[in-house]
N, C-alpha and C. Protein backbone atom coordinates (compact mmCIF):
# COMPACT_ATOMS: atom_id res chain seq x y z
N UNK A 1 -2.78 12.26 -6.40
CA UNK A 1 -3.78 11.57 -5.63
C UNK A 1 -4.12 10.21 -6.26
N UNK A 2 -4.18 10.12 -7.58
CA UNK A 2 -4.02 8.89 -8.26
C UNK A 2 -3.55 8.20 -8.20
N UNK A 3 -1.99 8.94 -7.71
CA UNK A 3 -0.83 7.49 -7.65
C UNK A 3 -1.17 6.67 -6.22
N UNK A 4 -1.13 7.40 -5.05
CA UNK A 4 -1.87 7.02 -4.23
C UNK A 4 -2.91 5.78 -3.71
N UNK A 5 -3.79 6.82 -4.45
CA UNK A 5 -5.05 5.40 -4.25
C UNK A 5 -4.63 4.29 -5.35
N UNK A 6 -3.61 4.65 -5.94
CA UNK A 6 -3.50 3.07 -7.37
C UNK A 6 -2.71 2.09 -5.87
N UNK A 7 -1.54 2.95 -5.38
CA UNK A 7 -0.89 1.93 -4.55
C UNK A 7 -1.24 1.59 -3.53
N UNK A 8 -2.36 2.48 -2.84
CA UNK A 8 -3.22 1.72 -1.76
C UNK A 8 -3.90 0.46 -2.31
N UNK A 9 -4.65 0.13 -3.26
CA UNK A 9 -4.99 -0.52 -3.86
C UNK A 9 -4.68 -1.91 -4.09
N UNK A 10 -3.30 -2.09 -4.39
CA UNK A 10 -2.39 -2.87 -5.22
C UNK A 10 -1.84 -3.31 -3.26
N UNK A 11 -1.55 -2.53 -2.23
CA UNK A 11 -1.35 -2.95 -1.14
C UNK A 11 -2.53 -3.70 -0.47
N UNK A 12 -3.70 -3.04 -0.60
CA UNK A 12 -4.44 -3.87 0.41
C UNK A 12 -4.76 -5.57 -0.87
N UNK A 13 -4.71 -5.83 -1.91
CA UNK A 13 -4.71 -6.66 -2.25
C UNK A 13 -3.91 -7.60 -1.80
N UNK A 14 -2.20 -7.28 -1.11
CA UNK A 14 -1.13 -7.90 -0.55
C UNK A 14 -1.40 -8.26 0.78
N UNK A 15 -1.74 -7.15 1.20
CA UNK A 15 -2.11 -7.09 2.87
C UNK A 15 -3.49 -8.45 3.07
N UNK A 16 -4.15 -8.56 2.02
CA UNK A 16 -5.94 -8.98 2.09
C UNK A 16 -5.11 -10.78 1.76
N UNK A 17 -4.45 -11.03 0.92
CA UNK A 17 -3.74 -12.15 0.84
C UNK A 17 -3.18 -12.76 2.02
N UNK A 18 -1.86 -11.77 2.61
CA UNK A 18 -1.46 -12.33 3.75
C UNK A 18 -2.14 -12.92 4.60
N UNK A 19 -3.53 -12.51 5.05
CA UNK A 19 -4.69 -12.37 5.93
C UNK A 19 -5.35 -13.45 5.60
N UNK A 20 -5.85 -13.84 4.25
CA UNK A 20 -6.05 -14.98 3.71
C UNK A 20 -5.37 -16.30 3.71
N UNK A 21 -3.69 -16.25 3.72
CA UNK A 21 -2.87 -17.44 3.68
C UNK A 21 -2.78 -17.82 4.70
N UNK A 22 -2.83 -16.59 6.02
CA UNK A 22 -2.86 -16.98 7.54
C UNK A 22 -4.00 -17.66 8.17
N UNK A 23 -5.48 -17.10 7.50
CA UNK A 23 -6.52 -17.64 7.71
C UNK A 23 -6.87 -19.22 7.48
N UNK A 24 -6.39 -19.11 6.45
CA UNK A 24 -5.98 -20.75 5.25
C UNK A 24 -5.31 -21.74 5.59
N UNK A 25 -3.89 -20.93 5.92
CA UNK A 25 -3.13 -21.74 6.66
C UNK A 25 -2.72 -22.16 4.87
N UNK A 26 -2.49 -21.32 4.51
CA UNK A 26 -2.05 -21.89 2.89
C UNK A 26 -0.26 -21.80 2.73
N UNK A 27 0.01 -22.72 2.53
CA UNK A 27 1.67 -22.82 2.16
C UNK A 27 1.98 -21.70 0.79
N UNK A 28 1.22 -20.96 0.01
CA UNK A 28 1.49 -20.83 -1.33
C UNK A 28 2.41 -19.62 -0.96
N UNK A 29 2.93 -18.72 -1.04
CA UNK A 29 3.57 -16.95 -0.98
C UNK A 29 2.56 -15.90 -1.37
N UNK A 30 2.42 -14.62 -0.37
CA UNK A 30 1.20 -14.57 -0.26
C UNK A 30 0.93 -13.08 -1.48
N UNK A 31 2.56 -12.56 -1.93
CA UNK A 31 2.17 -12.37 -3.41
C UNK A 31 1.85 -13.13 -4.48
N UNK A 32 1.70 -14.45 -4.44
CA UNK A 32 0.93 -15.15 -5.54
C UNK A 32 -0.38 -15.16 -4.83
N UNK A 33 -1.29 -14.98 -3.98
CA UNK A 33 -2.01 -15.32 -3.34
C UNK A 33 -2.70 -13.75 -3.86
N UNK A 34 -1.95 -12.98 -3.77
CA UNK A 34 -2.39 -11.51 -4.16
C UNK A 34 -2.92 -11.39 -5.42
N UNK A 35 -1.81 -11.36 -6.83
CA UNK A 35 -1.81 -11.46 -7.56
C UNK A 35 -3.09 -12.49 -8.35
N UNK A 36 -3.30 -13.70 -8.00
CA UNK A 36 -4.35 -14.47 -7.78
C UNK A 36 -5.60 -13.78 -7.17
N UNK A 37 -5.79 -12.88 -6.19
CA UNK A 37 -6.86 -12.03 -5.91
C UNK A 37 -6.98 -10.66 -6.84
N UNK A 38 -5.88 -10.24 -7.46
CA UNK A 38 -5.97 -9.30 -8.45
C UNK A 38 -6.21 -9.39 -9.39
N UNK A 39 -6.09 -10.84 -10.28
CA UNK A 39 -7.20 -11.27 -11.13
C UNK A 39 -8.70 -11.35 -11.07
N UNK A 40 -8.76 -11.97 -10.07
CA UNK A 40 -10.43 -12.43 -9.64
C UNK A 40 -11.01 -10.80 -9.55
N UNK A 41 -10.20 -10.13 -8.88
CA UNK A 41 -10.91 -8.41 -8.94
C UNK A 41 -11.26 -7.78 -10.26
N UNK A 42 -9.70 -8.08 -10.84
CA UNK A 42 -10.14 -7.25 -12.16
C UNK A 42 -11.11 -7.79 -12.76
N UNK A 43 -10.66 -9.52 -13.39
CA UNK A 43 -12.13 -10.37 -13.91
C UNK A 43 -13.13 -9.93 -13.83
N UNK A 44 -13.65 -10.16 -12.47
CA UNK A 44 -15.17 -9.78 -12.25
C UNK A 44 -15.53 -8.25 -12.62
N UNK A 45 -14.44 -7.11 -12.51
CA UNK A 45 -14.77 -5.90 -12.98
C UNK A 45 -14.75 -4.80 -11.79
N UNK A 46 -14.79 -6.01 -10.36
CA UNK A 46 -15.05 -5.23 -9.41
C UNK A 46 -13.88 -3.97 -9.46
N UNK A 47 -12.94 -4.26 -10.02
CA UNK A 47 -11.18 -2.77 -9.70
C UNK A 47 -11.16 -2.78 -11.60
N UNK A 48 -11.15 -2.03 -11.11
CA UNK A 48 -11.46 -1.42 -12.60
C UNK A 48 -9.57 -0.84 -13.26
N UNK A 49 -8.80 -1.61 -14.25
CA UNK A 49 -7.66 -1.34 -14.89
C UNK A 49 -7.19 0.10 -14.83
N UNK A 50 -8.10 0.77 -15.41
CA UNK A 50 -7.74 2.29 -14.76
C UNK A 50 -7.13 2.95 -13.77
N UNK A 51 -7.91 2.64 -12.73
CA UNK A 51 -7.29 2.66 -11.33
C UNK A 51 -6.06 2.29 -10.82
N UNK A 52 -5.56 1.18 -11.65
CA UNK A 52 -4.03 1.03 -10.78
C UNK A 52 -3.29 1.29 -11.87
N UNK A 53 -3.73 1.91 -13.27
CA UNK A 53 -2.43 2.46 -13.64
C UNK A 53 -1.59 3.34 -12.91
N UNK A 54 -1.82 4.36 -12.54
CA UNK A 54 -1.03 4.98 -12.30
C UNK A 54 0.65 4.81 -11.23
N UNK A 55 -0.41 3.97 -10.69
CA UNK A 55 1.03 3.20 -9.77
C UNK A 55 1.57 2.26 -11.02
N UNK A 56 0.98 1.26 -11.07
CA UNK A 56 1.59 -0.19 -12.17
C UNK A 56 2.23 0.52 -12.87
N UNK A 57 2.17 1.42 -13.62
CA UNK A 57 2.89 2.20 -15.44
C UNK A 57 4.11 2.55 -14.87
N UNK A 58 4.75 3.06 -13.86
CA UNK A 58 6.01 3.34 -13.27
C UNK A 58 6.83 2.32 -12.56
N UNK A 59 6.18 1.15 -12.31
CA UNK A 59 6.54 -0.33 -12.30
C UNK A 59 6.90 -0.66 -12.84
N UNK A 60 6.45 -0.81 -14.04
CA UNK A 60 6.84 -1.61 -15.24
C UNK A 60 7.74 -1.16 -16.40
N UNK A 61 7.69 0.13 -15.61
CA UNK A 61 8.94 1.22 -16.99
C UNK A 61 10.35 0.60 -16.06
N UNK A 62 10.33 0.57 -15.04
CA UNK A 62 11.70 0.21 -14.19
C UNK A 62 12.15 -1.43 -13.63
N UNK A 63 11.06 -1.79 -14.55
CA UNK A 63 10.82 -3.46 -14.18
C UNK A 63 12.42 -4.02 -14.09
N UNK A 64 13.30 -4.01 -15.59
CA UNK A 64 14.18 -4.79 -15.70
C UNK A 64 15.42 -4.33 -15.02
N UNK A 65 15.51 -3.15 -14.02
CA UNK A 65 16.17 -2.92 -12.42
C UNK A 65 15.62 -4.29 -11.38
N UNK A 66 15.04 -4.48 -11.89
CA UNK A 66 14.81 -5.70 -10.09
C UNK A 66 15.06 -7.09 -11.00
N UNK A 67 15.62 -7.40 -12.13
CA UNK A 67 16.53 -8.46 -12.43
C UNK A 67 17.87 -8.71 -12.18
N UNK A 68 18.39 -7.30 -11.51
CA UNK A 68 19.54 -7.03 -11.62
C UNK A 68 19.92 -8.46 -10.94
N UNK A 69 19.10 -8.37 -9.34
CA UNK A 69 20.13 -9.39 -8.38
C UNK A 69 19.91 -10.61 -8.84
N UNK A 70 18.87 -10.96 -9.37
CA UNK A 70 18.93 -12.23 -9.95
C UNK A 70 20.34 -12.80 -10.79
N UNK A 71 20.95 -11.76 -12.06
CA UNK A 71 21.74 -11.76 -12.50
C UNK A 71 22.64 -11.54 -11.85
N UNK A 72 22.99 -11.22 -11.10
CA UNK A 72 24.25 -11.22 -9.47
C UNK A 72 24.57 -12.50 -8.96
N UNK A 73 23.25 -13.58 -8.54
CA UNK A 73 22.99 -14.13 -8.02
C UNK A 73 23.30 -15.20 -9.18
N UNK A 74 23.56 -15.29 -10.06
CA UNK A 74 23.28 -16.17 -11.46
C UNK A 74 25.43 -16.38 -11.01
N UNK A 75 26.25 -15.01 -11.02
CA UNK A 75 27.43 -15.34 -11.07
C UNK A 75 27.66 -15.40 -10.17
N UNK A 76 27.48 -15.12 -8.92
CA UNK A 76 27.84 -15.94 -7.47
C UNK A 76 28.10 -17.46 -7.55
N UNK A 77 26.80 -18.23 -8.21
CA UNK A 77 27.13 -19.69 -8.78
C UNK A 77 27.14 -20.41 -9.68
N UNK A 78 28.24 -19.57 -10.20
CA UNK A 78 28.78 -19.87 -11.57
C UNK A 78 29.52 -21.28 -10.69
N UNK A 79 30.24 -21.28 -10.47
CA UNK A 79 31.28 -22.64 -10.15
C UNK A 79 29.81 -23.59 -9.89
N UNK A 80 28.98 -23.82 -9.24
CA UNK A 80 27.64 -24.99 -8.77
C UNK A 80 27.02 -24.91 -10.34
N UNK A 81 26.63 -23.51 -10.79
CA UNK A 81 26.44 -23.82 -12.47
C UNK A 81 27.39 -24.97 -13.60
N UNK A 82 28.58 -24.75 -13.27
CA UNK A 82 29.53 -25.38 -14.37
C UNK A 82 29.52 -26.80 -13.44
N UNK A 83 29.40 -26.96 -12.49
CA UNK A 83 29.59 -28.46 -12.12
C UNK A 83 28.20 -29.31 -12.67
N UNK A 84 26.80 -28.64 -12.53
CA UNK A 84 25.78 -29.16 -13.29
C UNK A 84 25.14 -28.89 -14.29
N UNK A 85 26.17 -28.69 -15.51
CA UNK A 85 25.22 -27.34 -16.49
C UNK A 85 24.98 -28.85 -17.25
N UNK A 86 25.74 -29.82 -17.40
CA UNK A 86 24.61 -30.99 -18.30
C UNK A 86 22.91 -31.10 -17.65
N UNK A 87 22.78 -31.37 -16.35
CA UNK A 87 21.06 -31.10 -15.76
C UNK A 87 20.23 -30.11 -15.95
N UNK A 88 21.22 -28.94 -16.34
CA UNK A 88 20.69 -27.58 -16.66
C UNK A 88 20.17 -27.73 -18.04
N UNK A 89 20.78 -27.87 -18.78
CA UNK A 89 20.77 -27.75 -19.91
C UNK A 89 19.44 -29.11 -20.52
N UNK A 90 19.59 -29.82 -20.48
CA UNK A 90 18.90 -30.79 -20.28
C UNK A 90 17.44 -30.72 -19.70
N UNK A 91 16.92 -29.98 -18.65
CA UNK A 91 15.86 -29.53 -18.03
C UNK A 91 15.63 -28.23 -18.78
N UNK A 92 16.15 -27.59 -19.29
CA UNK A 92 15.94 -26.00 -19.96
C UNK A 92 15.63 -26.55 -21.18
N UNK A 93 16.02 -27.68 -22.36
CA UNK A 93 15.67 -28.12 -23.63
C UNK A 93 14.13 -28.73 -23.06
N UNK A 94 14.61 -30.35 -22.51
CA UNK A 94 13.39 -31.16 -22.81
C UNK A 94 12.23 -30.97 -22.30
N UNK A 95 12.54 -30.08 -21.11
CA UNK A 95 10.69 -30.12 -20.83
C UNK A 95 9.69 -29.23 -21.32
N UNK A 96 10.45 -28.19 -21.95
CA UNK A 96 9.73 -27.47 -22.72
C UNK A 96 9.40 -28.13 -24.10
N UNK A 97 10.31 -28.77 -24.67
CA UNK A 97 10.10 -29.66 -25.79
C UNK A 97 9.19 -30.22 -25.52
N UNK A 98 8.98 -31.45 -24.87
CA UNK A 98 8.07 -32.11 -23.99
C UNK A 98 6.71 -31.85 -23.94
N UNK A 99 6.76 -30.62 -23.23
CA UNK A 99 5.19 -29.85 -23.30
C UNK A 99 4.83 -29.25 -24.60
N UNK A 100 5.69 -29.07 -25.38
CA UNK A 100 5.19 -28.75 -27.10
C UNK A 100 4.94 -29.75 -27.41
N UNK A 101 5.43 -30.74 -27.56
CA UNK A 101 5.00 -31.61 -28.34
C UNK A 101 3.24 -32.67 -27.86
N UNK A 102 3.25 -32.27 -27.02
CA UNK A 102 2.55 -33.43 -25.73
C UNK A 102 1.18 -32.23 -26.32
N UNK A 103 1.24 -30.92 -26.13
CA UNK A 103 0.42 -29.92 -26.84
C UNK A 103 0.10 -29.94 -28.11
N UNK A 104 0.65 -30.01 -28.86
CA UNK A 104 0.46 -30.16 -30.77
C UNK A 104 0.19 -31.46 -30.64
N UNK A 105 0.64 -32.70 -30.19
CA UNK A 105 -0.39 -33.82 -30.66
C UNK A 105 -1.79 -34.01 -30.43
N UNK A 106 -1.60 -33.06 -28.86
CA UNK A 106 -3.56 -33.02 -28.42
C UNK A 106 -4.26 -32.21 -29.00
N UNK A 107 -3.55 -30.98 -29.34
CA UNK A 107 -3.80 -29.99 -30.42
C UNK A 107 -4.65 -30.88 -31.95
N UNK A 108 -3.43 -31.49 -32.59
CA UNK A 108 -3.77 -31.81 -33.64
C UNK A 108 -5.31 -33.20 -33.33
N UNK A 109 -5.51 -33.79 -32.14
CA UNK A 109 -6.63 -34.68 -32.59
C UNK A 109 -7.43 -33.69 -32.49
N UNK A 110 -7.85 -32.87 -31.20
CA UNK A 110 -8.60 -32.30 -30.97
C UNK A 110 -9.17 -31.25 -32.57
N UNK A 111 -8.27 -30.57 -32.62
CA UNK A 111 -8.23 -30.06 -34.55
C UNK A 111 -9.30 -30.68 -35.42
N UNK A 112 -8.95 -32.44 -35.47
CA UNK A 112 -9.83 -32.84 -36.29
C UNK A 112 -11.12 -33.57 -35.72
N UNK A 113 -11.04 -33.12 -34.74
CA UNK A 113 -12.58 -33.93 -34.04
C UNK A 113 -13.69 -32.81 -34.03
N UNK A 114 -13.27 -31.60 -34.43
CA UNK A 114 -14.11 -30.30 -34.42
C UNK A 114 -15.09 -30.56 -35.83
C-alpha cells in the first residue's frame, strides 16, 4: 500500500506540472517542471521524504538500466562524433574549466572580504 501511495504521489506531481506548463504556456518539459514542484513540496515540508521512499528506493537501485539507450545512442553517432570530436572535446574541457576558475577567483575575494 506504500508503494502505491509513494507512486501516486510522485505522479500527481507530473500530472500537476503538465497542468501547470499548459496553464503557463511554459516552454520548459514538464518533468523539470515536476521535479521543480517536488522540491518546493518537500522544502516547505508539505510531502514528507518518507512517503515516496518506497516507490523512489526501487528507482534508484535500477537507475543505471535507463542509461543504457543513451549509450546506444552515443554509438549510433560515432561517425558525427569523430567528424567533431575537436568541438567536443574542447566544450567538455573549457567550460567547465571556465566556471572553476571564474568560481575560485570570486571565491577567493569574497574569502577575504569576510
Amino acid at each position: 500500500m506504500k508503494f502505491c501511495t509513494a507512486i501516486t504521489l510522485l505522479l500527481l506531481c507530473l500530472f500537476s506540472a503538465k497542468l501547470l506548463n499548459v496553464w503557463l504556456q511554459l516552454s520548459i518539459p514538464a518533468p523539470l517542471t515536476g521535479m521543480a514542484l517536488m522540491f518546493l513540496l518537500l522544502s516547505s515540508k508539505l510531502l514528507k521524504p518518507q512517503w515516496l521512499a518506497p516507490a523512489c528506493e526501487p528507482i534508484l537501485k535500477y537507475m543505471a538500466l535507463f542509461f543504457i539507450p543513451a549509450g546506444v545512442g552515443v554509438v549510433q553517432y560515432t561517425s558525427l562524433l569523430s567528424t567533431h570530436w575537436p568541438l567536443l572535446v574542447s566544450v567538455l574541457i573549457l567550460v567547465p574549466l571556465t566556471g572553476l576558475c571564474v568560481v575560485g577567483i570570486i571565491a577567493k575575494k569574497v574569502a577575504f572580504h569576510d
